[in-house]
C-alpha atoms as a PDB file:
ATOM      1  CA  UNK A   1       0.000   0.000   0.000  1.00  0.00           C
ATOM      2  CA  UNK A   2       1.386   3.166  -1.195  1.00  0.00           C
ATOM      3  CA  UNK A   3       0.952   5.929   1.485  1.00  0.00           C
ATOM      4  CA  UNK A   4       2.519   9.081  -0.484  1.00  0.00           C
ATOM      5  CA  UNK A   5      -0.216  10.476  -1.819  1.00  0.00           C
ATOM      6  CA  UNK A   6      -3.103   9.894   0.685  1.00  0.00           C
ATOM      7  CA  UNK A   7      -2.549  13.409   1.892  1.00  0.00           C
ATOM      8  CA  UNK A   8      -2.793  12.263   5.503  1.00  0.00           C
ATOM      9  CA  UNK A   9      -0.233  13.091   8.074  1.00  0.00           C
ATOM     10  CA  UNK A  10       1.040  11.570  11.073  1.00  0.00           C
ATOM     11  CA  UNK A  11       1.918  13.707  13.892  1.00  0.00           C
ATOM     12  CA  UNK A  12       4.004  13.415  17.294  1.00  0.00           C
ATOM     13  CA  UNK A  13       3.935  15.724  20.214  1.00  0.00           C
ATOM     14  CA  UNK A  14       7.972  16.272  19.749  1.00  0.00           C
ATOM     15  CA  UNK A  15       7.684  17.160  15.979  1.00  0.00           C
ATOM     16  CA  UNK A  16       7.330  13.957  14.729  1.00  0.00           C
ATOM     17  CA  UNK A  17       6.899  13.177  10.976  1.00  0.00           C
ATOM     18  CA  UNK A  18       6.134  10.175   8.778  1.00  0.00           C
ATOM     19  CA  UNK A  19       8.529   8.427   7.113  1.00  0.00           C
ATOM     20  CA  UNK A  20       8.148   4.933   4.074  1.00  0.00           C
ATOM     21  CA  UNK A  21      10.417   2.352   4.726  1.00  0.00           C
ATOM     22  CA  UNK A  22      10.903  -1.185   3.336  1.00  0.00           C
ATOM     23  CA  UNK A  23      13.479  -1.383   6.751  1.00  0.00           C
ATOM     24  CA  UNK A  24      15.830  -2.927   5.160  1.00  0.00           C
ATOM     25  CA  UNK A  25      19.449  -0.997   5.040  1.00  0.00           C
ATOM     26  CA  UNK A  26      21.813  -2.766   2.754  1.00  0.00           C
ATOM     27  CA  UNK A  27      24.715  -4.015   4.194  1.00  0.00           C
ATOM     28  CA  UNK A  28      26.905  -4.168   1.231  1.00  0.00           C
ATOM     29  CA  UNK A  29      26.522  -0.439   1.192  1.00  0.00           C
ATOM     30  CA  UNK A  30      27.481   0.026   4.666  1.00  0.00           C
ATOM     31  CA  UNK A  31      30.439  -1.586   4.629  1.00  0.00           C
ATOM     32  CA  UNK A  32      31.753   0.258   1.453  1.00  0.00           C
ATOM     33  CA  UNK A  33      31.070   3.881   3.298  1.00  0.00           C
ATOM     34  CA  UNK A  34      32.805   2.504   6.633  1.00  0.00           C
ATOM     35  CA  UNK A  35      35.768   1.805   4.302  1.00  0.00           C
ATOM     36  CA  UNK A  36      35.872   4.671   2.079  1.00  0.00           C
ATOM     37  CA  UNK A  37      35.948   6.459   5.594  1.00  0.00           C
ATOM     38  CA  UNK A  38      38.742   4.474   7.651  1.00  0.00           C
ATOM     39  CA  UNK A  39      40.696   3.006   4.590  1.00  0.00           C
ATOM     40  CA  UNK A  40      43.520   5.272   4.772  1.00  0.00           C
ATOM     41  CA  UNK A  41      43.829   5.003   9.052  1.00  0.00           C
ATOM     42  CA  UNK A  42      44.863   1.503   9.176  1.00  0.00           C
ATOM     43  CA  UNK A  43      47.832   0.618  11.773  1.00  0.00           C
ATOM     44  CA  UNK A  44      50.760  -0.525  10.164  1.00  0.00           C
ATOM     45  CA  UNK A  45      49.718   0.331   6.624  1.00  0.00           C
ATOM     46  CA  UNK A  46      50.125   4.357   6.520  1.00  0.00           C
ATOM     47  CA  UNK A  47      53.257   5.687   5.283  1.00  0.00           C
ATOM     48  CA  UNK A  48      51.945   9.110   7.508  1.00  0.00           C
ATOM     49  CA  UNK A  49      52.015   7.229  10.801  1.00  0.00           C
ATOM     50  CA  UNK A  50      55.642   6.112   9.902  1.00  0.00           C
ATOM     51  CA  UNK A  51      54.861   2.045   9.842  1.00  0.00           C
ATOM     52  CA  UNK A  52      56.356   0.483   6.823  1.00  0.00           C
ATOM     53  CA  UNK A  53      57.660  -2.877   8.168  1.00  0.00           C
ATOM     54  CA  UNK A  54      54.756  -4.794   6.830  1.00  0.00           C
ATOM     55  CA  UNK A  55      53.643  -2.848   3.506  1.00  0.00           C
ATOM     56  CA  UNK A  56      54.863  -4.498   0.930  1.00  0.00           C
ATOM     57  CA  UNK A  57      53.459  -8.004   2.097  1.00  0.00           C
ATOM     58  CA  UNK A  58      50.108  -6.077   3.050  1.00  0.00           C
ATOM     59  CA  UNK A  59      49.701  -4.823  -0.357  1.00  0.00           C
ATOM     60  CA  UNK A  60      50.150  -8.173  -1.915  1.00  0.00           C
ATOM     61  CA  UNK A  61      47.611  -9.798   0.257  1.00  0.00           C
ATOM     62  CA  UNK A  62      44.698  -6.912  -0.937  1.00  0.00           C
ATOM     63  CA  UNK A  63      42.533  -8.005  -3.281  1.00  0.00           C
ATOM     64  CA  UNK A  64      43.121  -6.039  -6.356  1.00  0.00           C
ATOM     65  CA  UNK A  65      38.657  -6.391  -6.830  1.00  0.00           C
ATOM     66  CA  UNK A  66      37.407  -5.552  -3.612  1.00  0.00           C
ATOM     67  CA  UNK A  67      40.590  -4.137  -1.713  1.00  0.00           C
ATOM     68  CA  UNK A  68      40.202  -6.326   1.138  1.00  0.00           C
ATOM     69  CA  UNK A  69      42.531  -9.030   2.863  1.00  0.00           C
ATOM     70  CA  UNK A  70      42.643 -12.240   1.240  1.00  0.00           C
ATOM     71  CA  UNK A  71      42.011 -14.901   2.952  1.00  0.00           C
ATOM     72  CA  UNK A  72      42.815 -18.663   1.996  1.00  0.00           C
ATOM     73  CA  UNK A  73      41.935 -19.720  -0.584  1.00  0.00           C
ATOM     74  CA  UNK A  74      43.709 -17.004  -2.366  1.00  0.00           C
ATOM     75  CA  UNK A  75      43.273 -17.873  -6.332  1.00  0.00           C
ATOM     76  CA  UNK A  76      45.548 -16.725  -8.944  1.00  0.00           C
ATOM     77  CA  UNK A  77      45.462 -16.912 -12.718  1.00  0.00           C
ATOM     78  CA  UNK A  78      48.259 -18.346 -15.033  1.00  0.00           C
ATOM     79  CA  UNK A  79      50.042 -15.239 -14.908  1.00  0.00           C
ATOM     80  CA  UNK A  80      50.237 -14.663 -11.643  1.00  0.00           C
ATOM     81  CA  UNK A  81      47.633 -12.251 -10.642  1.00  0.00           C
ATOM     82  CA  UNK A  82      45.552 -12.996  -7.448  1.00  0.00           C
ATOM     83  CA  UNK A  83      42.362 -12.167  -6.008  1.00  0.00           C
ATOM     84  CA  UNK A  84      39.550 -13.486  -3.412  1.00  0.00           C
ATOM     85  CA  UNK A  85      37.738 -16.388  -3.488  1.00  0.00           C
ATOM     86  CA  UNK A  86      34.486 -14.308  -3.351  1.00  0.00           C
ATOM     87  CA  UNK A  87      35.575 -11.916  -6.225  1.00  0.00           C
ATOM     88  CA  UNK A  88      36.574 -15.324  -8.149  1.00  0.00           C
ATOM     89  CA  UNK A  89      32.929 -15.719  -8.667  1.00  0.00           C
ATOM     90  CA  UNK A  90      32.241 -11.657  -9.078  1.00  0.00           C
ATOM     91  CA  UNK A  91      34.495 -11.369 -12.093  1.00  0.00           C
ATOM     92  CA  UNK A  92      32.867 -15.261 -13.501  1.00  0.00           C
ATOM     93  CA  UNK A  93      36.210 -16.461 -13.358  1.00  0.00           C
ATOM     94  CA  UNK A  94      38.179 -14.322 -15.328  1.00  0.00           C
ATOM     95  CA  UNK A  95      40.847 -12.270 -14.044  1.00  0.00           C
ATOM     96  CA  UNK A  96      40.358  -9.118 -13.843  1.00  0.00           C
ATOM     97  CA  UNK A  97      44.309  -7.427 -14.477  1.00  0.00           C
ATOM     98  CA  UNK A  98      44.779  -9.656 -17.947  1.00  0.00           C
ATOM     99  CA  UNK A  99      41.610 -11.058 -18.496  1.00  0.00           C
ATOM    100  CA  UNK A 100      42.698 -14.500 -18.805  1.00  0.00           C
ATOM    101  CA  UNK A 101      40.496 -17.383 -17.194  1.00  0.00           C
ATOM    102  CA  UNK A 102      41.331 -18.228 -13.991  1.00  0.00           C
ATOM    103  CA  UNK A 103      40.755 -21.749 -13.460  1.00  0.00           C
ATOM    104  CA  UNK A 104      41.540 -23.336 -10.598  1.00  0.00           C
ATOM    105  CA  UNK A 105      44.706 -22.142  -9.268  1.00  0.00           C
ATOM    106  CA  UNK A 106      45.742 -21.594  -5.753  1.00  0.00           C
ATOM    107  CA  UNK A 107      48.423 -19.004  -4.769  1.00  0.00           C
ATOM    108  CA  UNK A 108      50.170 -21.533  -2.171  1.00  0.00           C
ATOM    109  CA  UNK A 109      53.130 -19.377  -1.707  1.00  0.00           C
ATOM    110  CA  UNK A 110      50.799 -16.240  -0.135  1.00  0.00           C
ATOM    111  CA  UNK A 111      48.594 -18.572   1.356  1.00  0.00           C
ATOM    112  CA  UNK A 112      51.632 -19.393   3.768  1.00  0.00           C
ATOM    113  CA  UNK A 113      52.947 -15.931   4.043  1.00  0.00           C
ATOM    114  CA  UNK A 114      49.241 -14.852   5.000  1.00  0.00           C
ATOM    115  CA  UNK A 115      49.455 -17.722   7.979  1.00  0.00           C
ATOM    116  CA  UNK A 116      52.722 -16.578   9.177  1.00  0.00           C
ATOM    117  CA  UNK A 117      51.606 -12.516   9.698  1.00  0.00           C
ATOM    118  CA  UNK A 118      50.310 -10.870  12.947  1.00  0.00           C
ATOM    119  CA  UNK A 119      47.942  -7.396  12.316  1.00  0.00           C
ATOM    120  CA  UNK A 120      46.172  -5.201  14.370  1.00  0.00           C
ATOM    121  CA  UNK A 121      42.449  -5.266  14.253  1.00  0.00           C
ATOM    122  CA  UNK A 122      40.705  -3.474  11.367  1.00  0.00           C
ATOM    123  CA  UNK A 123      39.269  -1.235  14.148  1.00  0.00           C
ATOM    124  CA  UNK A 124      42.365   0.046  15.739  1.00  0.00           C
ATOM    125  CA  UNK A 125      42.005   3.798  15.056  1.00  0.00           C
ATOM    126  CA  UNK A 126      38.271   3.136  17.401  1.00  0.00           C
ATOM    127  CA  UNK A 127      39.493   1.510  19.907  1.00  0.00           C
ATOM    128  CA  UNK A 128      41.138  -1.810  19.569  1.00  0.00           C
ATOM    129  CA  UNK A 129      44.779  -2.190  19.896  1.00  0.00           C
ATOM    130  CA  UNK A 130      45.008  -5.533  20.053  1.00  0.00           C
ATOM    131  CA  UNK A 131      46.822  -7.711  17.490  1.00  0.00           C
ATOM    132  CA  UNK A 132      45.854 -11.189  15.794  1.00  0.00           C
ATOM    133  CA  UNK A 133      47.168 -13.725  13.973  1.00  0.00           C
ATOM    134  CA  UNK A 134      46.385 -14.013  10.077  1.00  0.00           C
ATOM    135  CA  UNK A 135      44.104 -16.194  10.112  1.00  0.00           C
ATOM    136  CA  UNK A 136      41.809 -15.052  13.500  1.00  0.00           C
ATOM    137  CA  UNK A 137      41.915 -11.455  12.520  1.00  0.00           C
ATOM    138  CA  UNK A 138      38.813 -11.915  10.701  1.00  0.00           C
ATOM    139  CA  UNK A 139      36.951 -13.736  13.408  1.00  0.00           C
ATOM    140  CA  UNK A 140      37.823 -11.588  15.571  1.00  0.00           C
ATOM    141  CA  UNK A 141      36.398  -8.134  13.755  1.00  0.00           C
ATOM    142  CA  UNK A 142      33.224  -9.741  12.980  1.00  0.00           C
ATOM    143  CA  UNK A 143      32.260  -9.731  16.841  1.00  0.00           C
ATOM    144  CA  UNK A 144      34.772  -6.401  18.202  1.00  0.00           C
ATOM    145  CA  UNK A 145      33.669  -4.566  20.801  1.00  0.00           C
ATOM    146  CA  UNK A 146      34.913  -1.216  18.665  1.00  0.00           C
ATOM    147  CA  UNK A 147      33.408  -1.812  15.736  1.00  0.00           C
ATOM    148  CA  UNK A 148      31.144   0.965  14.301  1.00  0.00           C
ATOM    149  CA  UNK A 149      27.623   0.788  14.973  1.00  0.00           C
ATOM    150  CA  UNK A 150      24.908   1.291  11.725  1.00  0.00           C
ATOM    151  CA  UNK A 151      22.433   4.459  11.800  1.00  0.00           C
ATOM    152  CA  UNK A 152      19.573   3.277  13.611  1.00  0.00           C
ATOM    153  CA  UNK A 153      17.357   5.547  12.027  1.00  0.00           C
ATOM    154  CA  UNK A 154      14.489   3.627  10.270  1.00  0.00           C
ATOM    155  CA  UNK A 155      13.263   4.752   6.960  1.00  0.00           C
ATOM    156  CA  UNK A 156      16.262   6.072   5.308  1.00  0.00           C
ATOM    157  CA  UNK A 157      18.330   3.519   4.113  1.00  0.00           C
ATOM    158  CA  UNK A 158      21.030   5.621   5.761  1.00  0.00           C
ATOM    159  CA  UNK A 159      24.570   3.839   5.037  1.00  0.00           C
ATOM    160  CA  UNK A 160      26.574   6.050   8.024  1.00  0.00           C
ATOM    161  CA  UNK A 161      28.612   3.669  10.405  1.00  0.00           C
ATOM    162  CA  UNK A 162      30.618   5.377  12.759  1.00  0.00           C
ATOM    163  CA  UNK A 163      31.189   5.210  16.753  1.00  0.00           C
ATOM    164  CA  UNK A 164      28.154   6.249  19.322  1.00  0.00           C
ATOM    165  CA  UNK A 165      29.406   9.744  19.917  1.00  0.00           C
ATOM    166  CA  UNK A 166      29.598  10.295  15.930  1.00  0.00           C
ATOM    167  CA  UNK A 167      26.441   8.946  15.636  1.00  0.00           C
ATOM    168  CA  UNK A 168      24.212  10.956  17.982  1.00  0.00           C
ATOM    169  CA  UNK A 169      25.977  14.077  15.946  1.00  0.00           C
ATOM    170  CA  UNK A 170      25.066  12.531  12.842  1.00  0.00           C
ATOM    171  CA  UNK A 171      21.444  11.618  14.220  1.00  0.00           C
ATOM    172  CA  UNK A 172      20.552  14.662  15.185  1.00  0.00           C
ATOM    173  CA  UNK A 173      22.277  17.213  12.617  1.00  0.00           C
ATOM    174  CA  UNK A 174      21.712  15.027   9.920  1.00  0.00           C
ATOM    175  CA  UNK A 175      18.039  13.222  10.545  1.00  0.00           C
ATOM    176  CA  UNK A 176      17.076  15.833  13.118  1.00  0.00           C
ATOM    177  CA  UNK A 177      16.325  13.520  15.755  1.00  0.00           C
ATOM    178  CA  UNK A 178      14.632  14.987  18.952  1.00  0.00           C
ATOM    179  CA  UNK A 179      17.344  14.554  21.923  1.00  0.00           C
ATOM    180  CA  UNK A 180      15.916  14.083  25.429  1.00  0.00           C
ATOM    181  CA  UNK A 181      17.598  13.824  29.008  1.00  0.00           C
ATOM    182  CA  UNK A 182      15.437  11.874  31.182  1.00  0.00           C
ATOM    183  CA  UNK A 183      14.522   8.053  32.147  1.00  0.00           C
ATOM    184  CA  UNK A 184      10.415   8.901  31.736  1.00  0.00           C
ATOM    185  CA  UNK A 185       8.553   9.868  28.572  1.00  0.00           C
ATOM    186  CA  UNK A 186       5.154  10.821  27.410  1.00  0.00           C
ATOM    187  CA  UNK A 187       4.392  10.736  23.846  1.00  0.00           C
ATOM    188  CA  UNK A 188       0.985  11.208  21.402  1.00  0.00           C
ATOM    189  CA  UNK A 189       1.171  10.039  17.957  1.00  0.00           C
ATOM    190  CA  UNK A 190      -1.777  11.275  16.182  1.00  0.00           C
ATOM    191  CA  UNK A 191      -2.956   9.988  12.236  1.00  0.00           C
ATOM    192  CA  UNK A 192      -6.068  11.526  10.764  1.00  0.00           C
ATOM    193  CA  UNK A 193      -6.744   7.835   8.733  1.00  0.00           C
ATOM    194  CA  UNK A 194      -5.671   5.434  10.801  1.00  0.00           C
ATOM    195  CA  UNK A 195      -6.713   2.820   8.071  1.00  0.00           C
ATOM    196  CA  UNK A 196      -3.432   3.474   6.199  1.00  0.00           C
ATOM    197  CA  UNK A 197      -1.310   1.277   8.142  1.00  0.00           C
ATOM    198  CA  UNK A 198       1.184  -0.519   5.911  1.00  0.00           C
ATOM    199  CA  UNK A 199       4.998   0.295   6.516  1.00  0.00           C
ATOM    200  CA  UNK A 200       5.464   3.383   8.425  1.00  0.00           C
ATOM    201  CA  UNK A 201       6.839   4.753  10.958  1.00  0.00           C
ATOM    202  CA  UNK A 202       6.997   8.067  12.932  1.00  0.00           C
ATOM    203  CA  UNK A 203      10.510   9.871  13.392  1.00  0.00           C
ATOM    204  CA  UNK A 204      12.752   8.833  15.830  1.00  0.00           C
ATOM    205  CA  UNK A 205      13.478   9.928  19.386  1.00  0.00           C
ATOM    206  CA  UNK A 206      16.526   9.486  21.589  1.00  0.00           C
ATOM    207  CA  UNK A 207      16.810   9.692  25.399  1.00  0.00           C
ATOM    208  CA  UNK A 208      19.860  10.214  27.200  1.00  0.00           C
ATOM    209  CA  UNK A 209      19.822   8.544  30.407  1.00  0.00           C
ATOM    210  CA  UNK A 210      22.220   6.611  32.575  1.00  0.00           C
ATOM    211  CA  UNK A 211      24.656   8.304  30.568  1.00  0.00           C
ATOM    212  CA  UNK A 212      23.492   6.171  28.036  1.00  0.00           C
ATOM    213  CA  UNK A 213      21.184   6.740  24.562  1.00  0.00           C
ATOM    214  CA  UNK A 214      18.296   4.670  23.887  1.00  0.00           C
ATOM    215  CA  UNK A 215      16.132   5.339  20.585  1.00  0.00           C
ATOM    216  CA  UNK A 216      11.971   5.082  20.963  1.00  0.00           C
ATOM    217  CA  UNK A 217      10.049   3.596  17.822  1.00  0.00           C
ATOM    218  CA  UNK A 218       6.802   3.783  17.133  1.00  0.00           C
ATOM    219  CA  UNK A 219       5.412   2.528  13.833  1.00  0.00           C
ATOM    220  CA  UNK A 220       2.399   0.946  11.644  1.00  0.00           C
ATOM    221  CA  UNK A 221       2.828  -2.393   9.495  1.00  0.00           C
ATOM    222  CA  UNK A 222       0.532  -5.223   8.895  1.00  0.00           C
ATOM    223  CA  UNK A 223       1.472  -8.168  11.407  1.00  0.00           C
ATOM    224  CA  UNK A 224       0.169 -11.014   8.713  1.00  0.00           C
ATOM    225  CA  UNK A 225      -2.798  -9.424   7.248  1.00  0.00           C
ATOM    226  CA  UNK A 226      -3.864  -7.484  10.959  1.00  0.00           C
ATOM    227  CA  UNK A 227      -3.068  -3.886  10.670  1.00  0.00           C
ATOM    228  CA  UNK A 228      -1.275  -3.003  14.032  1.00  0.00           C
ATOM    229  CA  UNK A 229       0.761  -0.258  15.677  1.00  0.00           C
ATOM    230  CA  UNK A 230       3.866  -1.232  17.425  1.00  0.00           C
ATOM    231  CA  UNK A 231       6.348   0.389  19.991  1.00  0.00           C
ATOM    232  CA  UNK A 232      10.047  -0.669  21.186  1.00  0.00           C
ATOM    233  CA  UNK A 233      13.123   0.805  22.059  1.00  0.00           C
ATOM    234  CA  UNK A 234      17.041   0.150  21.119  1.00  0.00           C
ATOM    235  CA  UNK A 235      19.877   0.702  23.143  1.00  0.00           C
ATOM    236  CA  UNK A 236      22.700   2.297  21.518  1.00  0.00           C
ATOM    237  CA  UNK A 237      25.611   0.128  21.953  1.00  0.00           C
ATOM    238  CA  UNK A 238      26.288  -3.332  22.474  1.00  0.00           C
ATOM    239  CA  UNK A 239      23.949  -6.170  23.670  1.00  0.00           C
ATOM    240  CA  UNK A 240      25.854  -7.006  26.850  1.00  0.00           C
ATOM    241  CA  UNK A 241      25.582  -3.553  28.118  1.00  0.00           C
ATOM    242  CA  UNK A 242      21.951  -3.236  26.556  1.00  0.00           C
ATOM    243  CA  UNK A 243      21.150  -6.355  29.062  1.00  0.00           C
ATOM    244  CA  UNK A 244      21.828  -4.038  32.320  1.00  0.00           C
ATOM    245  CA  UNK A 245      18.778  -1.941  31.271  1.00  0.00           C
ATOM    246  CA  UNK A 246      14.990  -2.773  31.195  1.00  0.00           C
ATOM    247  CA  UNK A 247      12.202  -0.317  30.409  1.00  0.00           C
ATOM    248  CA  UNK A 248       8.258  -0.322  30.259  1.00  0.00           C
ATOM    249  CA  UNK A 249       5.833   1.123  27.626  1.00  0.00           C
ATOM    250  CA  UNK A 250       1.957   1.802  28.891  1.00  0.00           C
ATOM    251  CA  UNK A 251      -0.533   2.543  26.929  1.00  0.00           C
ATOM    252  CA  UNK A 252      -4.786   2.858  27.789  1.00  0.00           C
ATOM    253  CA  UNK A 253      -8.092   4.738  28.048  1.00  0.00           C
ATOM    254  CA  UNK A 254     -11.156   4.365  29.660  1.00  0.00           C
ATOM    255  CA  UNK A 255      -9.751   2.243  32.852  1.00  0.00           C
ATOM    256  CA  UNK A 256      -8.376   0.057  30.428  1.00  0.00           C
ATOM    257  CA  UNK A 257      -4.514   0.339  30.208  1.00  0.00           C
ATOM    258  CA  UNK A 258      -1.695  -2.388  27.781  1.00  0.00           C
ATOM    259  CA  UNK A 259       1.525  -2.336  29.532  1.00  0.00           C
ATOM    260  CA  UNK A 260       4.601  -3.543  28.173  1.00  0.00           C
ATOM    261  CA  UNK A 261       8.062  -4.556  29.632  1.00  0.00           C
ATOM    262  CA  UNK A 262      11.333  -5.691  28.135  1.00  0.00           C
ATOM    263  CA  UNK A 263      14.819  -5.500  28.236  1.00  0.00           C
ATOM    264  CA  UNK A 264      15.837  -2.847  24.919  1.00  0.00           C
ATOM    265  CA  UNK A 265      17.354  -4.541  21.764  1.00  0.00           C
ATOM    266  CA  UNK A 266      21.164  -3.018  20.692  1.00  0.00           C
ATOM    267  CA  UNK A 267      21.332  -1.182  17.797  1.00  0.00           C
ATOM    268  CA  UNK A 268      23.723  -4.065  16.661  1.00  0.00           C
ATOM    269  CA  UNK A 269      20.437  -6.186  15.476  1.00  0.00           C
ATOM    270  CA  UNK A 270      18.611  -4.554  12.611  1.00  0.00           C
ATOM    271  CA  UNK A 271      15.575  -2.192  13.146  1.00  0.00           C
ATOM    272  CA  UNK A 272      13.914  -5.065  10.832  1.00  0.00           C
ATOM    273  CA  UNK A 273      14.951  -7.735  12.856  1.00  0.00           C
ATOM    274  CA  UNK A 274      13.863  -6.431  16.235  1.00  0.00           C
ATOM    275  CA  UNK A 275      10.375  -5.261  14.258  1.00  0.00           C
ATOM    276  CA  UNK A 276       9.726  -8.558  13.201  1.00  0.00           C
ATOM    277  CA  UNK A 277      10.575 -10.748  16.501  1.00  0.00           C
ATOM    278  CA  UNK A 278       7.563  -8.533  17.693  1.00  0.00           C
ATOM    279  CA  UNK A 279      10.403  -8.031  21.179  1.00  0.00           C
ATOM    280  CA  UNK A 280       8.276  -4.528  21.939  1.00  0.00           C
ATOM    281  CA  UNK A 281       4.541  -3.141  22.681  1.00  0.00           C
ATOM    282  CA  UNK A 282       1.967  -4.286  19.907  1.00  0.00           C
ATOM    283  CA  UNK A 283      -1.270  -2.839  19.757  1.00  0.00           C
ATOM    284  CA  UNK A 284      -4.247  -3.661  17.710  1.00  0.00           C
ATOM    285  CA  UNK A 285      -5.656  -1.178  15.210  1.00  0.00           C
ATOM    286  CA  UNK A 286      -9.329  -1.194  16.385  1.00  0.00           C
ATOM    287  CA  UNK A 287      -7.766  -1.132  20.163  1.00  0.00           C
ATOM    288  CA  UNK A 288      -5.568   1.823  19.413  1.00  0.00           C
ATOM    289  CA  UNK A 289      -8.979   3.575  18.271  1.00  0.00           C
ATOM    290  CA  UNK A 290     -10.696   2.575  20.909  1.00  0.00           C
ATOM    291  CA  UNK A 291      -7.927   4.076  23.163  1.00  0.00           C
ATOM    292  CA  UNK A 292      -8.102   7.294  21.015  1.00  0.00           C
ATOM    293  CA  UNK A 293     -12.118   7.824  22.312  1.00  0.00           C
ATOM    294  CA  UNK A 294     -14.093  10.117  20.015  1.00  0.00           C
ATOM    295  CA  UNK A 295     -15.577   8.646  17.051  1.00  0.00           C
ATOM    296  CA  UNK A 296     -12.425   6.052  16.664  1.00  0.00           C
ATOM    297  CA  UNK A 297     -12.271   7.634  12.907  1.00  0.00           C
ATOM    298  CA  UNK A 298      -8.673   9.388  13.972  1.00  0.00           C
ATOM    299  CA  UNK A 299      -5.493   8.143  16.192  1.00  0.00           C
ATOM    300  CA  UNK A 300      -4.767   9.887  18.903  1.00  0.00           C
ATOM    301  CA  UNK A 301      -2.315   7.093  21.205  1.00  0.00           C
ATOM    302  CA  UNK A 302      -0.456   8.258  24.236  1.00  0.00           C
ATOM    303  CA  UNK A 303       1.958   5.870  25.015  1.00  0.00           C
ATOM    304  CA  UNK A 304       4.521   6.430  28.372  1.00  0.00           C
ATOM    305  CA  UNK A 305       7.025   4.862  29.341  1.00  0.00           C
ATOM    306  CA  UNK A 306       9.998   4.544  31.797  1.00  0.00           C
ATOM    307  CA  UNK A 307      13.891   3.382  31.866  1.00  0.00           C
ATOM    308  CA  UNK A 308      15.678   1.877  34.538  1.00  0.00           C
ATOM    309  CA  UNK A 309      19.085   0.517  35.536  1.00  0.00           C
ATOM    310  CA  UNK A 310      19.004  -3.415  37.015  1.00  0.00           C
ATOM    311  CA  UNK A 311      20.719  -3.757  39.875  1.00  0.00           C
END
């Protein structure tokens, strides 16, 4: 359902707007903007920061296709040339400095140099200074502790990865994000058709608490073919830490109340992902009217909530 050109609005106390979203924020696209930003800071690598010892091998070992490590298999064609097993099947098997086919060679002879090399962490200019073997460096940056986080906000297909600090500059000078201090809030979304439900959401807020961030969602989709509204909040940084923290969401009229509580998902898990384990406050259509009073034709939800620290 295309909600563009209804002409109806959704509202928030806090200057909330609509926003169309399929969720989904491509990861491919991520990754290249995280290393168009940090490719030139790596630790050992940067002529600048006076490390050359390692260079020349480093260089060899970059995949001339994507520009990043090789890791065994490392292919080569009969001239020579190497490149990734994944970009092996990007460039259909044909290399991609002489255009020759590539077969089925393996580059032994870097295969063994690449086993025999220690490197810092891909992530060393955020945080990490630790170093790692070859062959566990990879392992070891999928799950880091310092590396960057993806824009949380939902709707934009925003590609920004950078540390939390960066991104709460980038969330609110860039997606204007409302910034609150305080563990309590009190918000009314408002729609004038409330039967246009499919795929929205209303702009996100983020409360700094705990000296912590945490990021409140509210949004419309259709749960199977059920039109509902749904609330939940993220924690911006990593699950362990988001685990110390639980909140509650209430919403009601007319003596009747919903109440929620959870723990809040990291902001390492995709806004999708969290949506769609249903991990939050979920509230019918026809009981969100009823909770609006008045002639249930128009939304008008309060929903409160609360943030607190386990023991």
């Amino acid at each position: 359902m295309d909600l563009g050109g209804t002409g109806s609005s959704f509202k928030e106390v806090l200057e909330s707007n609509l926003i169309f979203s399929d969720f989904e924020t491509s990861k491919s696209k991520s990754e290249a903007n995280y290393n168009s930003t940090f490719a030139k800071s790596r630790t050992y690598l940067d002529g600048k920061n006076g490390n050359h010892s390692k260079n020349g091998v480093y260089d060899l070992l970059e995949c001339p296709v994507c520009k990043n490590l090789m890791y065994p298999p490392i292919h080569q064609c009969p001239n020579g040339h190497t490149l990734c097993s994944n970009c092996k099947i990007v460039v259909h098997n044909r290399c991609p400095t002489c255009h020759r086919d590539l077969g089925n060679i393996r580059c032994l002879a870097l295969e063994k140099v690449a086993e025999s090399m220690e490197l810092p962490c891909r992530y060393h200019n955020l945080g990490c200074h630790d170093i790692f073997a070859y062959h566990t460096k990879l392992k070891h940056e999928q799950n880091c502790q310092f590396r960057p986080y993806n824009c949380p906000y939902a709707g934009s297909e925003c590609s920004m990865m950078c540390d939390i600090p960066t991104l709460m500059t980038h969330l609110k000078e860039d997606h204007k994000v409302d910034i609150h201090d305080g563990f309590t809030f009190n918000h009314r979304y408002v729609k004038s058709n409330p039967h246009e439900v499919e795929n929205a959401t209303w702009m996100l807020t983020v409360f700094n608490c705990f000296g912590k961030h945490f990021c409140l969602h509210f949004e419309a989709f259709l749960l199977g073919t059920s039109p509902v509204y749904m609330a939940f909040l993220r924690f911006l940084g990593d699950e362990k830490e988001a685990k110390k923290f639980r909140y509650s969401l209430e919403v009601g009229a007319n003596s009747r109340k919903l109440i929620w509580q959870g723990i809040p998902r990291s902001i390492r898990e995709s806004h999708r992902k969290v949506r769609d384990s249903q991990d939050g406050l979920i509230i019918q259509r026809n009981l969100a009217l009823y909770f609006s009073g008045g002639d249930k034709q128009q939304l008008k939800l309060r929903v409160t909530g609360r943030i607190w620290k386990e023991e």
